[in-house]
Protein backbone atom coordinates (compact mmCIF):
# COMPACT_ATOMS: atom_id res chain seq x y z
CA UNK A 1 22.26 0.44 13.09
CA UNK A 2 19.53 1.64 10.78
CA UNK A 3 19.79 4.72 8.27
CA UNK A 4 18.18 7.33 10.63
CA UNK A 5 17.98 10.04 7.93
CA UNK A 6 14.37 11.89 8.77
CA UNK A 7 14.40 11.92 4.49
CA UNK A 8 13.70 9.08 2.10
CA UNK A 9 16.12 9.55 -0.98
CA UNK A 10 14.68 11.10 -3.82
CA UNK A 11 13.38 9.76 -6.69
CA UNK A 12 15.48 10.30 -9.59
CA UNK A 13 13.04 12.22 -12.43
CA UNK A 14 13.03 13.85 -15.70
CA UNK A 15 13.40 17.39 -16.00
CA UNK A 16 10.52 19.31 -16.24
CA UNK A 17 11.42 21.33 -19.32
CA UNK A 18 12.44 17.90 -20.92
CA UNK A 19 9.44 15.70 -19.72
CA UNK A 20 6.92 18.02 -20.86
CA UNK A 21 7.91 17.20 -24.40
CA UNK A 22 7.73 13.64 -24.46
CA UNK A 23 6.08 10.44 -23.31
CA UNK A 24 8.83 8.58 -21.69
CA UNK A 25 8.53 7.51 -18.10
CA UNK A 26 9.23 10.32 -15.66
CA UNK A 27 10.14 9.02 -12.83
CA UNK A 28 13.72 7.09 -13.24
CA UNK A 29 13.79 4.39 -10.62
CA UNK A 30 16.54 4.01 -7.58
CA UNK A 31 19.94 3.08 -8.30
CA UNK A 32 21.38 0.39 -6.76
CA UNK A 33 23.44 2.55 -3.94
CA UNK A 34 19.75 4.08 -3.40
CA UNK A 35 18.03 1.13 -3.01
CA UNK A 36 19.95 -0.03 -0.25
CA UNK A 37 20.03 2.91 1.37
CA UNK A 38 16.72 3.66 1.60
CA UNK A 39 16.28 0.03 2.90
CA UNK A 40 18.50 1.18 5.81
CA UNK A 41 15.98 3.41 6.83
CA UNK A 42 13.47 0.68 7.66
CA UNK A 43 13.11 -0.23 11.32
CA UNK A 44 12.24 -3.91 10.76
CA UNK A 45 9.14 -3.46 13.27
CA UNK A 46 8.12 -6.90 14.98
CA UNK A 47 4.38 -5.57 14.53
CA UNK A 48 4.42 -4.65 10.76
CA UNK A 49 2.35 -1.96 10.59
CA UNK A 50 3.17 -0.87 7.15
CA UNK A 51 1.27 -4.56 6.33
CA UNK A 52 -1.64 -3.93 7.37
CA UNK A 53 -2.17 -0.50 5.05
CA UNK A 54 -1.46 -2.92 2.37
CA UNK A 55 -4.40 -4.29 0.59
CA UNK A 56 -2.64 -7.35 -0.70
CA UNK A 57 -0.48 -7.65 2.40
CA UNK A 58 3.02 -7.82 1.25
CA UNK A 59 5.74 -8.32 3.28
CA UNK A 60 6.82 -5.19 3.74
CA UNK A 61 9.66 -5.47 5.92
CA UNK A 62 10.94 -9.07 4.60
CA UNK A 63 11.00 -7.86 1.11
CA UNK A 64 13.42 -4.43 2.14
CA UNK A 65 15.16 -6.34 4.35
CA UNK A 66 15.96 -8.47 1.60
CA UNK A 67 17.17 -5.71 -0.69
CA UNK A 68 19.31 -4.62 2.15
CA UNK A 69 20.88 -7.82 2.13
CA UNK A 70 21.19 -7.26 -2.03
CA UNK A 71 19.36 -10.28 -2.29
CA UNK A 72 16.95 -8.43 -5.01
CA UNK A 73 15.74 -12.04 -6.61
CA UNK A 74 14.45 -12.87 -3.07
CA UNK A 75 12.91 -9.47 -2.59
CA UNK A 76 10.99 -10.25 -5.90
CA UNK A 77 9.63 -13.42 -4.73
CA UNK A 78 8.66 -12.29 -1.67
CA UNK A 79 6.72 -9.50 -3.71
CA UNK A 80 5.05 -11.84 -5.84
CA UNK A 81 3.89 -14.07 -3.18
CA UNK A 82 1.13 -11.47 -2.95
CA UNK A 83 1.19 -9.10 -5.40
CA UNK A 84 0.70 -10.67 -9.55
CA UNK A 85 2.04 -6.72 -10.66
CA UNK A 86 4.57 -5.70 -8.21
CA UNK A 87 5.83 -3.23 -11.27
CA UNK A 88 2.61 -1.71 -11.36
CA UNK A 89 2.13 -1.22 -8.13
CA UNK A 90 5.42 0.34 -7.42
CA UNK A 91 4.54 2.97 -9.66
CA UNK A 92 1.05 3.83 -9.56
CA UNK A 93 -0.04 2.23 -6.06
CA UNK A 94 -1.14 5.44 -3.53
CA UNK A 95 1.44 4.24 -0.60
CA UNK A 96 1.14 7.75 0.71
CA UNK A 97 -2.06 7.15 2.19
CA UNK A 98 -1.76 3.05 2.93
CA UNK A 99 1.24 1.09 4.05
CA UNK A 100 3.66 4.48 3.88
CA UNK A 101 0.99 6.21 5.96
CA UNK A 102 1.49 3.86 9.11
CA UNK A 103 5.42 3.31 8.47
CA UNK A 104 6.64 4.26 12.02
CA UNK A 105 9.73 6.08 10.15
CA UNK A 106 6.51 8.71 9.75
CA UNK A 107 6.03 9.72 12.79
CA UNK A 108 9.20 12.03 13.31
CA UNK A 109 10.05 12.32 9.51
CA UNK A 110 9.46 10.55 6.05
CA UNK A 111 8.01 6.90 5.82
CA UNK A 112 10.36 4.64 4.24
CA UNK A 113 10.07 4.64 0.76
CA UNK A 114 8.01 1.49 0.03
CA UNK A 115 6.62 1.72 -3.59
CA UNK A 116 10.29 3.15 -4.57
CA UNK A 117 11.64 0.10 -3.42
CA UNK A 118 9.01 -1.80 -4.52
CA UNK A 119 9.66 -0.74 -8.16
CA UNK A 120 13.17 -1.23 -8.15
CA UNK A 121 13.03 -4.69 -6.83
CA UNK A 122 10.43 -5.64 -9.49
CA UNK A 123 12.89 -3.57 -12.57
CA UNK A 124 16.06 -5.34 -10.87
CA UNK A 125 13.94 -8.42 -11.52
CA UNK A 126 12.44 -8.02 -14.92
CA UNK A 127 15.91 -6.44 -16.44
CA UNK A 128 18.44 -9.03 -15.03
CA UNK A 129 16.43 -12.15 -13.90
CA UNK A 130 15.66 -15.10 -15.97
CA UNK A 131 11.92 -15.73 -16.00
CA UNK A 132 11.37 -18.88 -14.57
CA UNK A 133 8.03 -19.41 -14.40
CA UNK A 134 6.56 -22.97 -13.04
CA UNK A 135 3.37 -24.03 -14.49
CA UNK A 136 1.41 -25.60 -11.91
CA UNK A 137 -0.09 -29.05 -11.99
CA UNK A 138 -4.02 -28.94 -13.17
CA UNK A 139 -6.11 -29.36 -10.98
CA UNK A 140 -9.42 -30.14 -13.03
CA UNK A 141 -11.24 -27.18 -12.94
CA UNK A 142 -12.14 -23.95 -15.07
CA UNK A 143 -12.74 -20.93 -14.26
CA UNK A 144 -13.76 -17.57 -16.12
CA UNK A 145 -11.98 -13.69 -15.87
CA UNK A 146 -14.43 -11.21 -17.09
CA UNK A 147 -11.96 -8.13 -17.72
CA UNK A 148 -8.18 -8.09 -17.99
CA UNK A 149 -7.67 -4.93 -15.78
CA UNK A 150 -6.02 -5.02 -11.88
CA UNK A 151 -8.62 -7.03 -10.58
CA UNK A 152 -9.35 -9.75 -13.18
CA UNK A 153 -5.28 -10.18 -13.16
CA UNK A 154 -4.45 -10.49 -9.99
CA UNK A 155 -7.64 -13.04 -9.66
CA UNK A 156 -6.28 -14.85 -12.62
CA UNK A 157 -2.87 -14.69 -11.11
CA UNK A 158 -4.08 -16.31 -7.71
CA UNK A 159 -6.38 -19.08 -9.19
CA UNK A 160 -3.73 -20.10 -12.21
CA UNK A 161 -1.22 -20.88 -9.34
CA UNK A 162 -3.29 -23.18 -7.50
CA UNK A 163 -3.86 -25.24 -10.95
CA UNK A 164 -6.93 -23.82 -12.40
CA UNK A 165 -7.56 -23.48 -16.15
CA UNK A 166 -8.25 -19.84 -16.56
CA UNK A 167 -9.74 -17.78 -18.84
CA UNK A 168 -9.59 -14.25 -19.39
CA UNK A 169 -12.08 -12.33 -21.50
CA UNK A 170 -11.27 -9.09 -22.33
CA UNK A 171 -13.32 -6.57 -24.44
CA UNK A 172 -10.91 -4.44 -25.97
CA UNK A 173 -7.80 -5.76 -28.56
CA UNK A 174 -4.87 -5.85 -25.53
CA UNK A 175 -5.38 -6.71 -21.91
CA UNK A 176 -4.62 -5.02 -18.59
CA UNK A 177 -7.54 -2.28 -18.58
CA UNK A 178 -7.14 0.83 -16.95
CA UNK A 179 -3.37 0.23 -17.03
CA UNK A 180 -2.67 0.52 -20.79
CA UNK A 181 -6.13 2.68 -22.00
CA UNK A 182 -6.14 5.30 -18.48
CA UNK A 183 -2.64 5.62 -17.28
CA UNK A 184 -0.09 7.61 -19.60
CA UNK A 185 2.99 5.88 -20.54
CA UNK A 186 5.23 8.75 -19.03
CA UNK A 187 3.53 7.42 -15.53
CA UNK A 188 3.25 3.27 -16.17
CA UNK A 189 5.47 2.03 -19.07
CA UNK A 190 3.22 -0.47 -21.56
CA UNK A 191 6.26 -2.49 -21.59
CA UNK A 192 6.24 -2.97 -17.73
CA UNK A 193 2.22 -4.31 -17.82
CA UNK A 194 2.89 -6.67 -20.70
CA UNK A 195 6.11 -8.20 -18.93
CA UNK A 196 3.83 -8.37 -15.71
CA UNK A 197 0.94 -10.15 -18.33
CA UNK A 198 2.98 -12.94 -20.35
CA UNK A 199 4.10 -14.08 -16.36
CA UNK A 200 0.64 -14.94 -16.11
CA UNK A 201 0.19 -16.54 -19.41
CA UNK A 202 2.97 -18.56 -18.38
CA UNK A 203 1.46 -19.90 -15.99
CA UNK A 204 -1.44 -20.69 -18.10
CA UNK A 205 -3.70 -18.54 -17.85
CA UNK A 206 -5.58 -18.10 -21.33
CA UNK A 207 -6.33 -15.06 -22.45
CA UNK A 208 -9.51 -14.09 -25.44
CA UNK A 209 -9.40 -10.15 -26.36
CA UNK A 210 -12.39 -8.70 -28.19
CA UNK A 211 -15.04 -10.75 -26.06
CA UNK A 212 -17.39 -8.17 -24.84
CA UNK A 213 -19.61 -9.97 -22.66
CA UNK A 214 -23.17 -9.80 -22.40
CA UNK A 215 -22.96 -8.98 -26.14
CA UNK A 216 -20.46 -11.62 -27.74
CA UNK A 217 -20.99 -14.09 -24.79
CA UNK A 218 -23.51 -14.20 -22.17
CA UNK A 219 -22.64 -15.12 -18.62
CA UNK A 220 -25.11 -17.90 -18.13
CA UNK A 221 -23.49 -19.37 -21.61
CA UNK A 222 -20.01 -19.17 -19.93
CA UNK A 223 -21.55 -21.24 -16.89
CA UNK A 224 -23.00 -23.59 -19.64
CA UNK A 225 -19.81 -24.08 -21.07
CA UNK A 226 -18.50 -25.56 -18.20
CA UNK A 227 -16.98 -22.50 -16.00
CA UNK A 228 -17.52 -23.53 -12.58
CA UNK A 229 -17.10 -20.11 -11.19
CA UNK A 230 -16.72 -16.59 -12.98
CA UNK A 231 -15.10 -13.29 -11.53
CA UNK A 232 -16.60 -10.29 -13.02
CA UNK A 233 -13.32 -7.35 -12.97
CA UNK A 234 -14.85 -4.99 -15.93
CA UNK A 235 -13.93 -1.85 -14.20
CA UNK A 236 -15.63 1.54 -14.51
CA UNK A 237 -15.51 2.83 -17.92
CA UNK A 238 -18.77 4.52 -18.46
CA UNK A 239 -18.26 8.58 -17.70
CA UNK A 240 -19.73 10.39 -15.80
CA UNK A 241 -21.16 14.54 -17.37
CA UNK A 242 -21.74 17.61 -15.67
CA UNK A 243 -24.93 18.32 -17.57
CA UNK A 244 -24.38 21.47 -18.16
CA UNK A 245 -25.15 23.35 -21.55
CA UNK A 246 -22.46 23.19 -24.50
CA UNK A 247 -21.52 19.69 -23.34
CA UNK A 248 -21.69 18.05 -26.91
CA UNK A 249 -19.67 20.46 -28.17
CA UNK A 250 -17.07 19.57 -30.67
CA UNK A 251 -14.37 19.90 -28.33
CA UNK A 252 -15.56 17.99 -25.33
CA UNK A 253 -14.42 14.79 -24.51
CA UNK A 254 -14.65 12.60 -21.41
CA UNK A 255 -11.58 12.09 -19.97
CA UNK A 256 -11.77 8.46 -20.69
CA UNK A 257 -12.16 9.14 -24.41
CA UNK A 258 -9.25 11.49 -24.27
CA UNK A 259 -7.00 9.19 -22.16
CA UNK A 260 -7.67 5.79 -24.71
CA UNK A 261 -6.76 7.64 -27.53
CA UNK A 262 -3.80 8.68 -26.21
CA UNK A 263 -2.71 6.05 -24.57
CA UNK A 264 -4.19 2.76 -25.96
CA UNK A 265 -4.30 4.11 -29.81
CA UNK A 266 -1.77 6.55 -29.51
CA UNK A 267 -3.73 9.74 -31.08
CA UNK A 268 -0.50 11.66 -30.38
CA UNK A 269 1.27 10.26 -33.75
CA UNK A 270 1.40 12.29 -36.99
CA UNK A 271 0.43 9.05 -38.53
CA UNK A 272 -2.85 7.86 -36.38
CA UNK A 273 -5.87 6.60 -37.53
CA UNK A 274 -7.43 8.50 -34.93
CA UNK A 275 -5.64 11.72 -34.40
CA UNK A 276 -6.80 14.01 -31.38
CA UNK A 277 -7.34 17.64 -31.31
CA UNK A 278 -3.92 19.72 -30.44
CA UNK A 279 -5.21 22.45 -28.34
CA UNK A 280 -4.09 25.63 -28.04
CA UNK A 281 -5.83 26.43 -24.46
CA UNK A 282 -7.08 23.42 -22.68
CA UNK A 283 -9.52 23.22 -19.41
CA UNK A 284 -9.32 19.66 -17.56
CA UNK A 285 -12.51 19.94 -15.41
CA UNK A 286 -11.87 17.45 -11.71
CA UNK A 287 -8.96 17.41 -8.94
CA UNK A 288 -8.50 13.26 -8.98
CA UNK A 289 -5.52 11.32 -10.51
CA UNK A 290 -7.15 11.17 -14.10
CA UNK A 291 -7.94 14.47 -14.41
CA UNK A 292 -4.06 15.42 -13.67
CA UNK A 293 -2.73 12.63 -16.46
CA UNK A 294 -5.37 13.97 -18.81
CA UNK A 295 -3.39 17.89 -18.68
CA UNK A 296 -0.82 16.33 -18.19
CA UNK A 297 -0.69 14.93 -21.90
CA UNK A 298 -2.52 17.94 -22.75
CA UNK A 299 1.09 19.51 -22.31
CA UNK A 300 2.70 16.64 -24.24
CA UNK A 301 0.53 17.14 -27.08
CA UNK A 302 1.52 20.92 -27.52
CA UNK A 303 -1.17 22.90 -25.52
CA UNK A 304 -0.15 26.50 -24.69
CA UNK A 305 -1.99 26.88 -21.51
CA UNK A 306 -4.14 23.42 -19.70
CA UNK A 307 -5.93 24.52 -17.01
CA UNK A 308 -7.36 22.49 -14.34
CA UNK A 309 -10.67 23.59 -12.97
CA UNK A 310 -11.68 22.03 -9.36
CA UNK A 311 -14.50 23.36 -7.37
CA UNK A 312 -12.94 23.30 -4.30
CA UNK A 313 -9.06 23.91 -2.77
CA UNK A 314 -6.34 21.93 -3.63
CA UNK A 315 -6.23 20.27 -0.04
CA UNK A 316 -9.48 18.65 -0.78
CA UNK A 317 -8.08 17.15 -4.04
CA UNK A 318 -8.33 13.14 -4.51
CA UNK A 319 -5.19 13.10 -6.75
CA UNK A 320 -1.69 11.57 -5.31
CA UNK A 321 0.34 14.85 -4.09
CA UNK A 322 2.81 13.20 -6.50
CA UNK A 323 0.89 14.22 -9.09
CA UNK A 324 -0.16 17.40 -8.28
CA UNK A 325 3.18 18.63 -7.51
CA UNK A 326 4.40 17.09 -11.27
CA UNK A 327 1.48 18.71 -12.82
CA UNK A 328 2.70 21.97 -11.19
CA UNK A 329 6.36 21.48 -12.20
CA UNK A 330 5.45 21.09 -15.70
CA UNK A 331 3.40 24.10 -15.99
CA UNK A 332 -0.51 23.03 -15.59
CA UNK A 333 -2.36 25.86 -14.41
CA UNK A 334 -4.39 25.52 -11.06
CA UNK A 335 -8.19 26.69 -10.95
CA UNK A 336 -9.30 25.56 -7.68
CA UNK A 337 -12.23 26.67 -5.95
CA UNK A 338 -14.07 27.15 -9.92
CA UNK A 339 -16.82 25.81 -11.09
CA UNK A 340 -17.75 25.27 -14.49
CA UNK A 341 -21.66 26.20 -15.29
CA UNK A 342 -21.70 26.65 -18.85
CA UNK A 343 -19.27 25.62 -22.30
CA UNK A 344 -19.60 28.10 -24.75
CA UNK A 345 -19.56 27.28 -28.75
CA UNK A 346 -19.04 29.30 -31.91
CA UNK A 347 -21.06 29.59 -35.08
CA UNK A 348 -19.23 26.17 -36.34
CA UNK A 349 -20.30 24.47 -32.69
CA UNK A 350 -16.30 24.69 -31.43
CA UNK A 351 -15.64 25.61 -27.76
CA UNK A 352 -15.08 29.03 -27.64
CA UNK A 353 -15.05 29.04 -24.03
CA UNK A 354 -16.11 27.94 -20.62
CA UNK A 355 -18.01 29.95 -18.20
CA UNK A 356 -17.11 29.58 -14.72
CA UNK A 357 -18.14 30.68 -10.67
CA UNK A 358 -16.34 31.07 -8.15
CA UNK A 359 -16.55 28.74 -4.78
CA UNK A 360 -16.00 28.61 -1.23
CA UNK A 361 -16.41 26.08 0.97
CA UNK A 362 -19.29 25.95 3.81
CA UNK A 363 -20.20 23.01 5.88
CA UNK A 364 -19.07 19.37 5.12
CA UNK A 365 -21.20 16.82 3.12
CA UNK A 366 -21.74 13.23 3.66
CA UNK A 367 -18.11 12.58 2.11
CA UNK A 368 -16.70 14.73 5.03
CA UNK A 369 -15.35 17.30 2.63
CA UNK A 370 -16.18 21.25 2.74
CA UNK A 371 -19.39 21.37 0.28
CA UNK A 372 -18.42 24.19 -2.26
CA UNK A 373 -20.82 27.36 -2.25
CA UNK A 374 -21.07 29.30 -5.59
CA UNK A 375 -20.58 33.29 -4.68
CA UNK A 376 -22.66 35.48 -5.64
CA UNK A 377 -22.01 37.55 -8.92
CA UNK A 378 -18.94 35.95 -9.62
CA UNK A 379 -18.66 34.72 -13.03
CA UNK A 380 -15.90 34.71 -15.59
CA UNK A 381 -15.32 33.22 -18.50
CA UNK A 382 -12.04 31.30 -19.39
CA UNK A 383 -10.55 31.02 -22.41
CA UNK A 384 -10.16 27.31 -24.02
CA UNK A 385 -11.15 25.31 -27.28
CA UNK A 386 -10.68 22.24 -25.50
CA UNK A 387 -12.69 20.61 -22.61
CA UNK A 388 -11.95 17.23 -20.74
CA UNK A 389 -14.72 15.97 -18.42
CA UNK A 390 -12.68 14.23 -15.24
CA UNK A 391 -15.51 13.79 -12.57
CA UNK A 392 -16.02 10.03 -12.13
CA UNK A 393 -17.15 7.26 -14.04
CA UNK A 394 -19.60 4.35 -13.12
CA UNK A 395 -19.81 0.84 -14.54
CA UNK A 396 -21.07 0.00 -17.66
CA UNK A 397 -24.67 -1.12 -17.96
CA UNK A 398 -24.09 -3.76 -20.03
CA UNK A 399 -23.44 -6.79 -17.78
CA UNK A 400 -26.69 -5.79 -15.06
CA UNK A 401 -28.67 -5.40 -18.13
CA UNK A 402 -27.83 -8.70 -19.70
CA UNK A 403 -27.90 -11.32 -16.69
CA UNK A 404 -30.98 -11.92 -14.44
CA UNK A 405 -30.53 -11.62 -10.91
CA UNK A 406 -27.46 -9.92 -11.02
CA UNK A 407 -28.12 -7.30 -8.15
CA UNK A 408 -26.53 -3.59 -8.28
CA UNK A 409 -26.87 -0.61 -5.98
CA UNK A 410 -28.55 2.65 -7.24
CA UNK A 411 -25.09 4.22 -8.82
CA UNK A 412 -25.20 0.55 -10.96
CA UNK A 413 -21.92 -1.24 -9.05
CA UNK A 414 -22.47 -4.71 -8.50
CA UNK A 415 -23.42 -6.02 -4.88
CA UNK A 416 -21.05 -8.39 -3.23
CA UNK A 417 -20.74 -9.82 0.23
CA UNK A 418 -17.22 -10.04 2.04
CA UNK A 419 -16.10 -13.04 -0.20
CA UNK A 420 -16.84 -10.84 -3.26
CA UNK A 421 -19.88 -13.27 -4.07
CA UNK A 422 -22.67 -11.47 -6.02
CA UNK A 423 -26.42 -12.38 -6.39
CA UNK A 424 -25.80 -15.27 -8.19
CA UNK A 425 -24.68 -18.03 -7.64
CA UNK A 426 -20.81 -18.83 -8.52
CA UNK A 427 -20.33 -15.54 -9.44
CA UNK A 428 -17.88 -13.15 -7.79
CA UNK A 429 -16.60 -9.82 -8.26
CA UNK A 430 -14.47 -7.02 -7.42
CA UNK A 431 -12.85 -3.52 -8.24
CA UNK A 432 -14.23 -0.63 -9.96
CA UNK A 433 -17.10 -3.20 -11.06
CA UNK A 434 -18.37 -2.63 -7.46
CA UNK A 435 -16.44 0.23 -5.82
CA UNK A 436 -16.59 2.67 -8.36
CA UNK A 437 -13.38 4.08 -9.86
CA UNK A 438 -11.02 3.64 -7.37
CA UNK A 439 -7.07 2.72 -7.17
CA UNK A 440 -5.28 -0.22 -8.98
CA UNK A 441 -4.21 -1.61 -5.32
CA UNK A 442 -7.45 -2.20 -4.07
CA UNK A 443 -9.01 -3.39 -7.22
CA UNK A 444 -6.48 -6.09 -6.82
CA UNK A 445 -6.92 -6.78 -3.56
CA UNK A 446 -10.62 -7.21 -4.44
CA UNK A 447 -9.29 -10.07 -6.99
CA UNK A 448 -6.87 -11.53 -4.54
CA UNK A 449 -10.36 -11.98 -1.82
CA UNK A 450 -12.38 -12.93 -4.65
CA UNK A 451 -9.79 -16.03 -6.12
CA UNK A 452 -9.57 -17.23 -2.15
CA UNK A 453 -13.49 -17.40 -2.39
CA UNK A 454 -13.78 -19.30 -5.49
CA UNK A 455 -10.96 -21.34 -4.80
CA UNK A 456 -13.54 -22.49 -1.69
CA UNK A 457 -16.57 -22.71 -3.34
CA UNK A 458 -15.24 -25.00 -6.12
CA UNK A 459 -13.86 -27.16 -3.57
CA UNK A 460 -16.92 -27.27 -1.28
CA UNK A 461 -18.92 -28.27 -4.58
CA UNK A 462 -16.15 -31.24 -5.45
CA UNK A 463 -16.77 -32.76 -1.76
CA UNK A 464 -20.24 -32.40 -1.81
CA UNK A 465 -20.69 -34.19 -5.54
């Protein structure tokens, strides 16, 4: 008989007097006992429904069923027969509102806990495993990774295992993107993505940092170099502003500014080339999963009082209710339904201040949510001398405006059929690149589509010659 307990077992965590000091990882991982306990609690349904809220489709129930049966190498395997980060994605995936969301465990209680068990079988594997890693046979073809985030690695992942000679270009100094400059360490370890990364260089892939391209490389002088097919994965790393007065304050930052230094050069250090601003009041201005990491380190870094500022209620937030409740737990302040119109500066051209409405919600707008109404007479000013911008980013320009016949829609994301197959020919992509910041899981399912596609054009090309 199954574990019938209506409750998933609870994640072991820091305190939140204790985490709000320091960087490590806050969330502890399942023990052992745990683990297969929770797997209990899956139902083993013959229709899987917990696959199909998958992106990458995992599966689900052979992998728990497999750490029921303490078989945790097996439940790796199975992991990695679809998913090139299962470490990742067991921490940072949103399976709240995809496979967890249709577990049938739901219905009269909790879902099982997937992503817990996720993570633990990919830590079980990491920490006691040896890596054994089998480089396939070549296959006679090369193939080009424009970005080294979610997407460009899990395409990478896919296309090195079926024998192709890939190569990653990657515009900062490290790879894996958003992963190691956007999430904080206390959320994804660094460690964990570069264990997830040398797998893949073990398998071959090849990987070039500090290749921006469009300015080191072009993409037409990739294809003349003999890349038979490229898969653009560069993300979403331009910001997006409010455009309000007092934005260019000293003071301001984006959130993706904020977030690299932190995370990718870490700022925090006494000794930093780069040191960040310690704040004594801090406003993070959006509701989504960046803007919580960015008060959240806000904390770490010594802030008094962060604030986050959202113009409308905290049940039409985008960020993870993971999140939001750690946020809370740690002491971030909550300014929903407040809307930032103005940042006010000193003599010196400091924030001194940010001048704010108040909301409430009328009809919905064309995203379905309740379109925030500024009241009438209503302003306030709150007290900060820091500001972090957290509403969106978009793609950088650089590739579109580089590379003729590259199509884009008006917010400047690339244009892709269902294979991920853009303008041009031979050239795919996927992710943020042509979503728009989104989530890690479906940037990678993006890459997993993509590699599939490429994988078919090649070899439609090599019959045809």
């Amino acid at each position: 008989m199954p574990n019938m307990s209506p409750k998933k077992n609870e994640m072991p965590v820091q305190l939140p007097e204790e985490r709000r000091h320091n960087f490590d990882e806050v969330a502890l991982g399942y023990t052992e006992e745990q683990a297969i306990n929770e797997a209990d609690r899956c139902l083993q349904c013959k229709h899987k429904p917990c696959v199909k809220g998958c992106p990458v489709h995992i599966n689900i129930p052979g992998f728990i069923l497999a750490i029921k049966n303490q078989d945790y190498k097996k439940a790796y395997e199975i992991l990695t027969a679809s998913s090139s980060l299962p470490a990742v994605c067991g921490r940072v995936c949103p399976q709240e509102s995809q496979c967890e969301a249709l577990c049938v465990r739901g219905i009269k209680g909790e879902s099982v806990g997937i992503g817990r068990l996720e993570r633990f079988a990919a830590d079980w594997y990491l920490k006691n495993a040896e890596e054994q890693v089998e480089k396939p046979e070549p296959n006679g073809h090369k193939v080009a990774i424009i970005g080294a985030g979610p997407a460009g690695l899990t395409c990478a992942g896919d296309l090195a295992r079926l024998g192709y000679d890939v190569t990653i270009f990657e515009a900062l100094h490290v790879a894996g993107g958003v992963l190691v400059y956007g999430i904080p360490e206390f959320r994804l370890p660094k460690k964990i993505v570069r264990k997830e990364i040398e797998v893949l260089q073990k398998l071959g892939v090849k990987l070039r940092t500090n290749m921006v391209i469009g300015q080191v490389l072009s993409i037409d002088e990739l294809l003349e170099e003999g890349f038979e097919a490229i898969f653009i994965g560069s993300g979403a790393g331009l910001p997006r502003f409010m455009n309000i007065p007092g934005e260019n304050a000293s003071g301001v930052y984006s959130a993706n500014e904020f977030l690299t230094r932190i995370n990718l050069m870490k700022a925090y250090r006494e000794e930093s080339d780069t040191p960040i601003k310690h704040s004594r009041k801090l406003a993070v201005v959006g509701g989504g999963n960046v803007a919580m990491d960015a008060a959240r380190c806000a904390l770490r870094l010594g802030a008094e009082e962060v604030y986050i500022v959202y113009r409308r209620s905290e049940a039409e937030m985008p960020a993870r209710l993971e999140e939001v409740h750690h946020a809370k737990e740690e002491g971030v302040i909550f300014k929903t339904l407040t809307n930032p119109v103005e940042i006010l500066t000193n003599e010196q051209g400091h924030v001194s201040g940010m001048k704010c409405v108040e909301m409430e919600l009328g009809e919905p707008d064309e995203s379905g949510r309740r379109r925030p109404i500024a009241k009438p007479n209503s302003e306030f000013v709150l007290d900060v001398d820091t500001v972090v911008i957290a509403v969106g980013t978009s793609p950088n320009p650089l590739l579109r405006n580089t590379t003729e016949g590259l199509e884009t829609n008006k917010y400047g994301c690339l244009i892709v059929n269902e294979e991920g197959l853009t303008s041009r020919d031979g050239v795919y992509a996927g992710g943020d690149a042509v979503t728009g910041a989104a989530t890690v899981i479906l940037a990678m399912g993006a890459g997993k589509t993509a590699a599939a596609s490429m994988h078919k054009y090649i070899q439609e090309k090599r019959k045809k010659a």
